[in-house]
Protein backbone atom coordinates (compact mmCIF):
# COMPACT_ATOMS: atom_id res chain seq x y z
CA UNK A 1 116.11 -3.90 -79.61
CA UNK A 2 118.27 -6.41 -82.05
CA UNK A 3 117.59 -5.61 -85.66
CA UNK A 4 116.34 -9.62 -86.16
CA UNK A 5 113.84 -9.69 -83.19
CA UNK A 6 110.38 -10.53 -84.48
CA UNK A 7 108.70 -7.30 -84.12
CA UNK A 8 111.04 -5.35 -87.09
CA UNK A 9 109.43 -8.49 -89.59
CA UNK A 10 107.15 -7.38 -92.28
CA UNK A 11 104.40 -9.82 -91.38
CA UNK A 12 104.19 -8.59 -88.05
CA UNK A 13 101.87 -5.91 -89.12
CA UNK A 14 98.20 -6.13 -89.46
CA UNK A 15 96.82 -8.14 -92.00
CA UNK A 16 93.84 -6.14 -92.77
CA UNK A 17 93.26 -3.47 -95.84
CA UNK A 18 90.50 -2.12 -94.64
CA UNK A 19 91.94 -0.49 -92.01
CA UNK A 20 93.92 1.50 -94.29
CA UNK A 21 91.00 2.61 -96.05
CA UNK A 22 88.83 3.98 -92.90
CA UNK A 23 91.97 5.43 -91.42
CA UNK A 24 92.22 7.19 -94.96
CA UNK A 25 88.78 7.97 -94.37
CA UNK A 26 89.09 9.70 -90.87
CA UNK A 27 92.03 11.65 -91.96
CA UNK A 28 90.47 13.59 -94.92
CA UNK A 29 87.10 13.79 -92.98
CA UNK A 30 89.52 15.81 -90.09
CA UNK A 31 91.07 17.90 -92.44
CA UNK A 32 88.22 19.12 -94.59
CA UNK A 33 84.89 19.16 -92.12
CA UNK A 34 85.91 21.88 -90.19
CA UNK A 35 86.62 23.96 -93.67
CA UNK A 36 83.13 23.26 -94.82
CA UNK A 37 81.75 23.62 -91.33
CA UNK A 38 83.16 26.99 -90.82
CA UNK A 39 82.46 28.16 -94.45
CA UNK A 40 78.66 27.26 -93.98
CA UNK A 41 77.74 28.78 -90.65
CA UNK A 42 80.17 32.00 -91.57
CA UNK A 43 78.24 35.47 -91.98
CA UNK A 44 78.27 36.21 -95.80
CA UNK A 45 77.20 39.95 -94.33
CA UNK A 46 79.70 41.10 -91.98
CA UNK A 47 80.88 44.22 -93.49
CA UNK A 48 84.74 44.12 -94.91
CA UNK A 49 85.74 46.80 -92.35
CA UNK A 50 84.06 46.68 -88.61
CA UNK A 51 82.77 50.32 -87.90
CA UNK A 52 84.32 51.99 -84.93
CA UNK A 53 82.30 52.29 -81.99
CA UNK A 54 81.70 55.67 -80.64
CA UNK A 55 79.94 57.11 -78.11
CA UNK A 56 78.59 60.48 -77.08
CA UNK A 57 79.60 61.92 -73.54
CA UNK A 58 77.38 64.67 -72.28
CA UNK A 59 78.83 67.45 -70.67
CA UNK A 60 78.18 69.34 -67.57
């Protein structure tokens, strides 16, 4: 592709703002949903360290 075809032109690109704005929008909505998502429906009571499980074999 020649570097004075049409297509490498600055008015070639979109002429509307607004889509700069609700891309914007989409983006941080991705990033920081799933943080607020996963910090609301976390358990706030799982203990720090998970107890071991243990069982008791009977012997004949």
């Amino acid at each position: 592709m020649d570097a004075n075809s049409q297509s490498a032109k600055s008015y070639d690109r979109y002429a509307h703002p607004l889509a700069d704005i609700v891309g914007t929008f989409i983006a941080f909505l991705t990033l920081t949903l799933p943080v607020f998502v996963i910090a609301n429906y976390s358990s706030s009571d799982a203990p720090s360290q998970p107890q071991p499980v243990t069982y008791n074999m009977q012997k004949k």
